[in-house]
Protein backbone atom coordinates (compact mmCIF):
# COMPACT_ATOMS: atom_id res chain seq x y z
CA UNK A 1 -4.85 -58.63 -98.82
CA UNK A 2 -5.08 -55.10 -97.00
CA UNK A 3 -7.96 -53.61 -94.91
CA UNK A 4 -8.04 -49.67 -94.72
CA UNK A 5 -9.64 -47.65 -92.41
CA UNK A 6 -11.74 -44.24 -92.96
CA UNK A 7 -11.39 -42.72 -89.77
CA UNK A 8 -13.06 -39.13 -90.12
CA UNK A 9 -12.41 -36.93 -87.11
CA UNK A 10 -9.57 -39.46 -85.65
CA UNK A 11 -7.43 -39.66 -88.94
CA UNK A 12 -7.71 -39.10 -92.78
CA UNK A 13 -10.99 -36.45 -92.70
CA UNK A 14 -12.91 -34.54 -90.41
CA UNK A 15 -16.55 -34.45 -90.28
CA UNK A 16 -17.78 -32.29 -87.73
CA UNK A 17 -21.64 -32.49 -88.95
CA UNK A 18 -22.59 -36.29 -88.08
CA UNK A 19 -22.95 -37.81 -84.63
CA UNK A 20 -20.71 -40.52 -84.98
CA UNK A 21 -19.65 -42.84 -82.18
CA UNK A 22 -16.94 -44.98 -84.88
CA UNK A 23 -17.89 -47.93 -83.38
CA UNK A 24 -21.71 -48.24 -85.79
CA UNK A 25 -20.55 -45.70 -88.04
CA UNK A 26 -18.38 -42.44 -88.96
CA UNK A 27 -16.13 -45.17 -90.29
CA UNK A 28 -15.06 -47.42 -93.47
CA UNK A 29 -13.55 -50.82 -93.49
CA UNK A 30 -12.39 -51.74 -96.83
CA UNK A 31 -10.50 -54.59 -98.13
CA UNK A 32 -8.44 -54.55 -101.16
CA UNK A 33 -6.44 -56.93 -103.29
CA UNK A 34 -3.14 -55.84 -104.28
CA UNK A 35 -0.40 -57.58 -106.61
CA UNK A 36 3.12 -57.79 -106.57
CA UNK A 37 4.91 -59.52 -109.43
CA UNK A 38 8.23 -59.56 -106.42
CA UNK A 39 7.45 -58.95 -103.45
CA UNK A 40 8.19 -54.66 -103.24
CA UNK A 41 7.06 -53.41 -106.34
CA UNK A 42 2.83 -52.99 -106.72
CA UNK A 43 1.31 -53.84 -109.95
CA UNK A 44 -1.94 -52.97 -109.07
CA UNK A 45 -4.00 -53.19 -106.27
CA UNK A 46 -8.03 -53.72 -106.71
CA UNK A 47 -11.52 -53.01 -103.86
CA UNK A 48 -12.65 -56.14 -103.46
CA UNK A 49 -14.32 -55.48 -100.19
CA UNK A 50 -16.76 -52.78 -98.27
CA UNK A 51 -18.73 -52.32 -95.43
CA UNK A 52 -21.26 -53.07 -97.64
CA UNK A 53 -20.52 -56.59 -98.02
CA UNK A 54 -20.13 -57.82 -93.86
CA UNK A 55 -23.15 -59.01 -92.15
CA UNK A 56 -25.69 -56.49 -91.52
CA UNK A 57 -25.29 -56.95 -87.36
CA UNK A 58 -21.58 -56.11 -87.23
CA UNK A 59 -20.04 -52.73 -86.12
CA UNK A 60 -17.73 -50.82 -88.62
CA UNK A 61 -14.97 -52.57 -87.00
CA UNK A 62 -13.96 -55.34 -89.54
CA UNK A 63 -10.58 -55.57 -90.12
CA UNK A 64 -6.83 -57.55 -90.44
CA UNK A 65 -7.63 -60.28 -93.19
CA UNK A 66 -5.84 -63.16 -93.46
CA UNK A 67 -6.60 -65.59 -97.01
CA UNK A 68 -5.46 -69.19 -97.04
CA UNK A 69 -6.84 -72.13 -98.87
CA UNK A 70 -8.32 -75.71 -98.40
CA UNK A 71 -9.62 -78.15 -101.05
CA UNK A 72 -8.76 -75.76 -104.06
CA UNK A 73 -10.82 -73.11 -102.49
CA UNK A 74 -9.86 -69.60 -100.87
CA UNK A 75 -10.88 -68.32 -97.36
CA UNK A 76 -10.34 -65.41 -95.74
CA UNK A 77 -10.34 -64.59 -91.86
CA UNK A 78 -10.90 -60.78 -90.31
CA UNK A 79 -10.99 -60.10 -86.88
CA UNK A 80 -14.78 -58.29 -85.98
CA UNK A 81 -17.04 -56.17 -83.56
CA UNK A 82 -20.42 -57.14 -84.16
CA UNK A 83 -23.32 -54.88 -82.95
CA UNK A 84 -23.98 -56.18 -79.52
CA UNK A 85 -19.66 -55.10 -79.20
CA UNK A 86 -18.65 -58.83 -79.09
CA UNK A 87 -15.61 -60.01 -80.36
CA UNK A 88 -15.47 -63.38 -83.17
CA UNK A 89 -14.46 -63.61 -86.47
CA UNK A 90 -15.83 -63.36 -89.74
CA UNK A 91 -15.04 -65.88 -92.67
CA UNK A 92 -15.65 -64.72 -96.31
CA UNK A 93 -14.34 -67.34 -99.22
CA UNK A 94 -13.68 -66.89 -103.11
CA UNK A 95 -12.56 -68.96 -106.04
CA UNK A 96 -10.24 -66.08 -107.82
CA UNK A 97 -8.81 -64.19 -104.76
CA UNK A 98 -11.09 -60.99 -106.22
CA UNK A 99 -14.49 -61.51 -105.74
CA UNK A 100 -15.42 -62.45 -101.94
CA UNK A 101 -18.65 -63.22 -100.56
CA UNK A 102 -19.39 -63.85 -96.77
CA UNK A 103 -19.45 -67.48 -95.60
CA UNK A 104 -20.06 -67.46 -91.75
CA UNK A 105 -19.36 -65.98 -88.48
CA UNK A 106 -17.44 -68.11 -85.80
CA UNK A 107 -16.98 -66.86 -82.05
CA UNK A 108 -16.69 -68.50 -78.71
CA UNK A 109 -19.82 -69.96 -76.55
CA UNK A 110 -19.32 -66.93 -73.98
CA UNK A 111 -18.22 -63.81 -75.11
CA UNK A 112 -14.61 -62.92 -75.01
CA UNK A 113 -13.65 -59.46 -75.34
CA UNK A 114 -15.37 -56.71 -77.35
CA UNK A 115 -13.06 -57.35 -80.17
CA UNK A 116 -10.78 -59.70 -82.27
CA UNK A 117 -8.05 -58.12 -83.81
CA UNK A 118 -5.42 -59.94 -86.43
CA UNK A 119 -6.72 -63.33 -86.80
CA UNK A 120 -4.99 -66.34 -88.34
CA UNK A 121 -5.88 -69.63 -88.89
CA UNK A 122 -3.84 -72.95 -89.38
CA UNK A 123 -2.70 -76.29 -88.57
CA UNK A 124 0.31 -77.61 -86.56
CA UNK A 125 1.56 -81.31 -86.20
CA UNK A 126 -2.55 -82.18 -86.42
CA UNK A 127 -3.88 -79.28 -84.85
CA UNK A 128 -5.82 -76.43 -85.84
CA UNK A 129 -4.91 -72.89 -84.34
CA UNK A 130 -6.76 -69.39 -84.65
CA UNK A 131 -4.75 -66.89 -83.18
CA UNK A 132 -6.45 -63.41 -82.67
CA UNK A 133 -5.63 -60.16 -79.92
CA UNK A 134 -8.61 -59.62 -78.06
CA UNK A 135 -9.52 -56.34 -76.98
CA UNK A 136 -11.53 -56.19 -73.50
CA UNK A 137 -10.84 -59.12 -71.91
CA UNK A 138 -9.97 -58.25 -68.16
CA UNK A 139 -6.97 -59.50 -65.93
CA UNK A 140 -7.61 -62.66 -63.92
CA UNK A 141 -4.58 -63.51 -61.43
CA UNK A 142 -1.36 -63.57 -63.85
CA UNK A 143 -3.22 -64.03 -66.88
CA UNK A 144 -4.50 -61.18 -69.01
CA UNK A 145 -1.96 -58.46 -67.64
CA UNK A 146 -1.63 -56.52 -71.32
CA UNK A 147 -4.53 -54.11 -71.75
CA UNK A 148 -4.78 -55.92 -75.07
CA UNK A 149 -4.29 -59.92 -75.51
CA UNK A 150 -2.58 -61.38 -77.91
CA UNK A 151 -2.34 -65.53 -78.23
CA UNK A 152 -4.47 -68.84 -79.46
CA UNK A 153 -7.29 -71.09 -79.47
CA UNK A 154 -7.33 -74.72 -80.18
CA UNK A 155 -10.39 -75.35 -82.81
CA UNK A 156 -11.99 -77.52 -84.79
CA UNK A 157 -13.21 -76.26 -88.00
CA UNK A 158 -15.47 -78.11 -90.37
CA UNK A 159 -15.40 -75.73 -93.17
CA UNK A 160 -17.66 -77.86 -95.16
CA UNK A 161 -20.30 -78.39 -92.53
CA UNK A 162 -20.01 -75.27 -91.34
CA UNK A 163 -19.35 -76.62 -87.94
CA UNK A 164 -16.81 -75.08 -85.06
CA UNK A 165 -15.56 -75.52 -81.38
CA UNK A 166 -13.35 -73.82 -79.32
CA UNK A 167 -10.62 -74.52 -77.02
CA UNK A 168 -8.99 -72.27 -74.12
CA UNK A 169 -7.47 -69.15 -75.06
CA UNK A 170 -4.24 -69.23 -73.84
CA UNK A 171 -1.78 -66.09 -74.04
CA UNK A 172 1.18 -66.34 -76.53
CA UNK A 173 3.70 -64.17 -74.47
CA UNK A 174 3.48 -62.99 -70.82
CA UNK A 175 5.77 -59.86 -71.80
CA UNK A 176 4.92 -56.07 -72.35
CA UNK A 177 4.87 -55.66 -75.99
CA UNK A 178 3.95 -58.62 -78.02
CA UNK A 179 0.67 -57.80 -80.65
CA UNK A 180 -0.52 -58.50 -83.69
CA UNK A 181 1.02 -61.86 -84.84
CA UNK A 182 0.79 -63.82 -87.99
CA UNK A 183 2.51 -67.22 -88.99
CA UNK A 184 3.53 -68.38 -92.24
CA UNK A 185 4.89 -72.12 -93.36
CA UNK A 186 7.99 -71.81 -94.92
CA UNK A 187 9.80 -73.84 -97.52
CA UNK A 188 10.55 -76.60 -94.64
CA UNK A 189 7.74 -77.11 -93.33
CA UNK A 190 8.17 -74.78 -90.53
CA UNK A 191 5.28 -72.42 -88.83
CA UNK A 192 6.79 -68.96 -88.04
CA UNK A 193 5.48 -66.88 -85.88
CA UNK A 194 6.33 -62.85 -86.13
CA UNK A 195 4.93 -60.78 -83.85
CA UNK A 196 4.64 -56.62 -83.77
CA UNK A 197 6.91 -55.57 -80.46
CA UNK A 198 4.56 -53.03 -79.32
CA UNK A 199 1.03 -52.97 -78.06
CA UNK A 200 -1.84 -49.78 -78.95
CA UNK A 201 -3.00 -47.86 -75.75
CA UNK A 202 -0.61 -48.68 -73.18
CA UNK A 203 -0.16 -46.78 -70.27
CA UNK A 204 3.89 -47.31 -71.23
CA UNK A 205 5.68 -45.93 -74.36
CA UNK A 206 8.32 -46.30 -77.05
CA UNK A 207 9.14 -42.61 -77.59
CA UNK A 208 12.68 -43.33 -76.84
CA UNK A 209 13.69 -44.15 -80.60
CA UNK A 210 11.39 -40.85 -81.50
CA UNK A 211 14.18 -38.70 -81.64
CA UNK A 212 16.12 -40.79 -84.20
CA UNK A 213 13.30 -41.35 -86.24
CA UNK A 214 11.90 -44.13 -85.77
CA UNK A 215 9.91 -46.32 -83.37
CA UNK A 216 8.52 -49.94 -82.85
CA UNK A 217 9.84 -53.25 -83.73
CA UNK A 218 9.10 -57.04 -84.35
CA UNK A 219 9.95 -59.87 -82.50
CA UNK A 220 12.76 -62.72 -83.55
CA UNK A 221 10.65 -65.21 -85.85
CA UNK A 222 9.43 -67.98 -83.84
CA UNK A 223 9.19 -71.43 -84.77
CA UNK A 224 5.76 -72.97 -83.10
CA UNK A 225 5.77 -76.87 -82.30
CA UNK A 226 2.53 -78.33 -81.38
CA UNK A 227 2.98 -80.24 -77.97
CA UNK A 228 1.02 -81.50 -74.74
CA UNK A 229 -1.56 -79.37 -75.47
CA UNK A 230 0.05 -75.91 -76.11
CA UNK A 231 2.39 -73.95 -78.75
CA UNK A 232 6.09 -74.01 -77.71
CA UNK A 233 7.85 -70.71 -78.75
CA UNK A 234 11.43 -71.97 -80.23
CA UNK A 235 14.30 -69.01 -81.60
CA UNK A 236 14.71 -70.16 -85.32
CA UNK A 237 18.17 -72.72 -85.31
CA UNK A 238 18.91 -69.57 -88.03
CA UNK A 239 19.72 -67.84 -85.12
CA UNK A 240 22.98 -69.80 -84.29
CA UNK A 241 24.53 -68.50 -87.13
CA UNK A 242 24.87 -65.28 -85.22
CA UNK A 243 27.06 -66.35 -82.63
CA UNK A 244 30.28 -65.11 -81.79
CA UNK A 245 33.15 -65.38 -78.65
CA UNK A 246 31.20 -68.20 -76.78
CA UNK A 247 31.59 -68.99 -73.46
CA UNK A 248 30.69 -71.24 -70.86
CA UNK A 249 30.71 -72.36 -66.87
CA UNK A 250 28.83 -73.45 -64.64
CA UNK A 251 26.36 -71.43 -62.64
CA UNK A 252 27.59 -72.30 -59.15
CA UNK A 253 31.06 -69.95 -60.85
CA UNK A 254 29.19 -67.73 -62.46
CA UNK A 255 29.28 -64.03 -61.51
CA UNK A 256 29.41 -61.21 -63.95
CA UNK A 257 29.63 -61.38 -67.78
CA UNK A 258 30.01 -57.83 -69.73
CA UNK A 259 29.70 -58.74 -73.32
CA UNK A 260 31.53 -56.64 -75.71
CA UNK A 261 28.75 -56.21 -78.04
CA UNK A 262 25.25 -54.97 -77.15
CA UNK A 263 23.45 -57.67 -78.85
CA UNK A 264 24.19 -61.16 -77.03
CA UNK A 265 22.12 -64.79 -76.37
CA UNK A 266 21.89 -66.07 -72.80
CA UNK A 267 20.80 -69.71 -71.91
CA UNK A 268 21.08 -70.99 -68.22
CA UNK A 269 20.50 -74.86 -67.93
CA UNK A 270 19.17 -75.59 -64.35
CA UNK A 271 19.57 -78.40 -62.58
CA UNK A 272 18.43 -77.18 -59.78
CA UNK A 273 16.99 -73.75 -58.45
CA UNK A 274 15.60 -73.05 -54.97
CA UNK A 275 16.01 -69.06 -56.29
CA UNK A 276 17.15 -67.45 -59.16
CA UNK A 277 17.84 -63.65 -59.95
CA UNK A 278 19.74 -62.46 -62.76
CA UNK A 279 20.27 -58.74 -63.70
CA UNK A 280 20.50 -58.28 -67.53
CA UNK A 281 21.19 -54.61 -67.20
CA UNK A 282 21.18 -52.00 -63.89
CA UNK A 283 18.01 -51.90 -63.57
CA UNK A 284 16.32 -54.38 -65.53
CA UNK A 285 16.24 -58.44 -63.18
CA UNK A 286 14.53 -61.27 -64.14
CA UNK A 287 13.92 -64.28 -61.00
CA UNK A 288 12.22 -67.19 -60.35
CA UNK A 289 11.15 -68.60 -56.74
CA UNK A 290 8.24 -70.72 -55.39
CA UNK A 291 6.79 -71.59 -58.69
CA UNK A 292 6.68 -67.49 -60.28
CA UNK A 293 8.44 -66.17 -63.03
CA UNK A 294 8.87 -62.19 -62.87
CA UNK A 295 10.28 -59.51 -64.71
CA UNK A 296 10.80 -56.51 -63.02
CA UNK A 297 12.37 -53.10 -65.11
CA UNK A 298 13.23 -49.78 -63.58
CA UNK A 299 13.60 -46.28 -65.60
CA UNK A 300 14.63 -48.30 -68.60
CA UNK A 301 10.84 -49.60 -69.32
CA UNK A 302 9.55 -45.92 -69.70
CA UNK A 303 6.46 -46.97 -67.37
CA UNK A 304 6.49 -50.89 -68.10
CA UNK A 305 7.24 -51.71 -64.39
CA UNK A 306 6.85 -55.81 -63.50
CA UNK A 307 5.50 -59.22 -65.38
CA UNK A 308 4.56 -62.37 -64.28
CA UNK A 309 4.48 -65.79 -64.90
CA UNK A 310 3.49 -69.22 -62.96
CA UNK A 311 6.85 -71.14 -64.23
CA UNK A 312 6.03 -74.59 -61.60
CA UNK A 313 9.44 -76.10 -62.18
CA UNK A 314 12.07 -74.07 -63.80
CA UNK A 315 14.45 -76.26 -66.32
CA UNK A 316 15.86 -73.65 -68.86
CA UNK A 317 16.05 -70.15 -69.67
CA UNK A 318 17.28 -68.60 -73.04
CA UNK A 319 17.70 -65.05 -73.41
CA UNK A 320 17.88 -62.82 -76.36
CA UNK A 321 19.05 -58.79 -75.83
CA UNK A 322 19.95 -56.14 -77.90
CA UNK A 323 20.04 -52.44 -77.52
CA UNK A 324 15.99 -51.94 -77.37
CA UNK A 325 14.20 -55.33 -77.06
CA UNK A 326 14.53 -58.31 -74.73
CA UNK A 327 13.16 -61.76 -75.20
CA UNK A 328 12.71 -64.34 -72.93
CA UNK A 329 12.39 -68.59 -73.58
CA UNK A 330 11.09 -70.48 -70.18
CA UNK A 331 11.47 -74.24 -70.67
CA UNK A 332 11.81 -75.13 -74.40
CA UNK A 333 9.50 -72.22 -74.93
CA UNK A 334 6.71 -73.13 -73.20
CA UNK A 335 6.50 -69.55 -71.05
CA UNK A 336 7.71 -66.60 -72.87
CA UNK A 337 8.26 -63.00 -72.16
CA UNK A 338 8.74 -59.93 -74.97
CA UNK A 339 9.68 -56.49 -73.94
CA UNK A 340 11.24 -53.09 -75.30
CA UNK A 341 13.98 -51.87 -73.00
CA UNK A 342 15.46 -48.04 -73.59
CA UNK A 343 18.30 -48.04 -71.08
CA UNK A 344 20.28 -44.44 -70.58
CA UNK A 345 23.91 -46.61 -71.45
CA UNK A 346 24.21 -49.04 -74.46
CA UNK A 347 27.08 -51.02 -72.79
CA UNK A 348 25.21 -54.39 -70.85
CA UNK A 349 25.98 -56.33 -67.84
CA UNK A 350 24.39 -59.70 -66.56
CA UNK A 351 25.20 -60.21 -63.00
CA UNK A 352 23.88 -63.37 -61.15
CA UNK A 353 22.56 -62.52 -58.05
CA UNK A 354 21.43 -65.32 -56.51
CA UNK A 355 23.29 -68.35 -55.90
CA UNK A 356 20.77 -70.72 -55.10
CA UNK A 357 20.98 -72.71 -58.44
CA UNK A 358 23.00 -75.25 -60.35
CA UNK A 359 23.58 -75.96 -63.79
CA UNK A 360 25.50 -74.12 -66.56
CA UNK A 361 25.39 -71.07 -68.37
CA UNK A 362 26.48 -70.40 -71.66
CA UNK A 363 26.74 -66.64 -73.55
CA UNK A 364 27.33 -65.65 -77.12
CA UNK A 365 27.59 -62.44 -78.13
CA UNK A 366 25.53 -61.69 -81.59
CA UNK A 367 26.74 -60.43 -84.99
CA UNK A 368 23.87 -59.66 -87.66
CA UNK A 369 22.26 -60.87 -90.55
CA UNK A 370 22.80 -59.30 -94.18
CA UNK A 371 19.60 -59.36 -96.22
CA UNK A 372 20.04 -58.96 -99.98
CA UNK A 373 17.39 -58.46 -102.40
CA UNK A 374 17.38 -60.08 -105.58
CA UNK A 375 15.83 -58.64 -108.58
């Protein structure tokens, strides 16, 4: 399923002769069913969906569906606005995937945020998950630092009974440019989570890639495990495939490491860590002392300047770099950070600063995947 937006004066036509804010109207939120017999090639693609057919007390902000199904029925999420600018989520439901009629409304006990952007909804190892980005939810200490969010709730949803409950929200990545994710199961088993590398309305940018013609990115799929209480982030085993010219020491020798190629994977194994600084480039440094995690970048972040992250004991870090993106694992995934990185020179150094730490470190630089579509 796609949404599409009418966005008069801000897009596709301008209206100059209506007083429209686009938040109750001068907008269109439609929803449309398209098939594809293989995955790139449309056969057709059908409205299934208006404004017409959301609750009468939501804004025109209705958007991002997501359709899965449960006891041989369909149901569809989308991320909403209503009237009193409140974020939740709308649930519609269908028996044929084409015609769609509204089944309830589900949002937290307090309000959070004025909107809910890209929902999902699933279940790992026993739980059920709705992830969603809220817009308007301000910072509080280290949490919240993105001018949009982007992570999860624990729920319970009785479908049948129409019944729902809400966990914490808790933040997905602690990075600069993580939005927009969705999961999928694959043929294992496995919940992957992609995510868009990028974030709308930052006070940072991407224009960087601009003058070769392109711009933005998505993360590394993610494989999500369900433990003590929170998602655990974990680089597909896929990835492993992609290593090349390993080394490894430990950290008490380690100094400088230059990899040949610009894409390489990082993982430090602490024993023990009183301090920790590591530069991955000149002047991009990650460290870790008295229980916080930070990433600081220089020119390189185009205005993304420092991140944070309470990281109470520090047992692992994996790294993953390539010429524009950096991503960060904290402890088996449990903290992780996701950033764009435009630095002047392509070449990359890692440099361990401090040398208040023991363990082991072990590099690899990266080849690449070949992707070939079968007809």
């Amino acid at each position: 399923m796609w949404s599409t937006e009418h966005l008069g004066a801000f897009g596709y036509v301008k209206l100059w002769d209506k007083d429209y804010d686009y938040i109750m109207n001068g907008r269109e939120q439609n929803t449309i069913h398209v098939f594809s017999p293989d995955g790139k090639n449309i056969a057709y693609k059908k409205l299934v969906m208006t404004n017409d057919d959301y609750p009468v007390n939501m804004s025109k902000h209705v958007r991002d569906p997501k359709i899965y199904k449960k006891d041989g029925r369909y149901y569809m999420i989308q991320g909403g606005r209503d009237a009193e600018s409140d974020g939740c989520a709308l649930l519609f439901c269908s028996d044929d995937l084409e015609h769609w009629k509204w089944y309830d409304t589900v949002r937290t006990a307090k309000p959070f945020g004025y909107m809910w952007e890209c929902p999902d909804l699933f279940e790992i190892d026993g739980q059920q998950i709705m992830t969603c980005c809220p817009q308007g939810v301000d910072q509080k200490g280290y949490d919240y630092q993105n001018v949009y969010q982007c992570g999860y709730f624990p729920v319970e949803f009785d479908l049948k009974n129409k019944s729902y409950s809400f966990g914490k929200f808790q933040e997905f990545d602690k990075g600069f440019d993580i939005y927009a994710t969705q999961t999928f199961a694959d043929e294992a088993g496995r919940r992957i989570l992609i995510g868009w590398m990028g974030i709308p309305d930052a006070d940072y940018d991407n224009d960087a890639t601009v003058a070769y013609d392109w711009i933005h990115a998505l993360t590394m799929p993610r494989e999500l495990e369900w433990k003590d209480g929170k998602i655990l982030q974990h680089p597909l085993k896929e990835m492993k495939d992609l290593r090349k010219n390993a080394f490894t020491c430990e950290l008490e020798a380690f100094t400088k490491w230059a990899p040949a190629d610009c894409c390489f994977e990082l993982r430090l194994d602490v024993e023990e860590a009183k301090n920790l600084e590591l530069k991955l480039r000149e002047d991009v440094t990650i460290s870790w002392k008295d229980g916080l995690f930070t990433l600081s970048m220089g020119e390189s972040g185009r205005g993304r300047k420092q991140r944070f992250a309470k990281v109470e004991e520090l047992s692992d870090i994996t790294i993953f770099s390539d010429t524009s993106a950096i991503e960060i694992f904290i402890n088996n995934g449990e903290t992780v950070l996701t950033t764009r990185v435009y630095s002047e020179h392509i070449e990359q150094k890692v440099e361990l600063v401090s040398r208040e730490v023991k363990g082991s470190v072990h590099g690899y630089e990266l080849g690449s995947f070949e992707v070939e579509y079968k007809k």
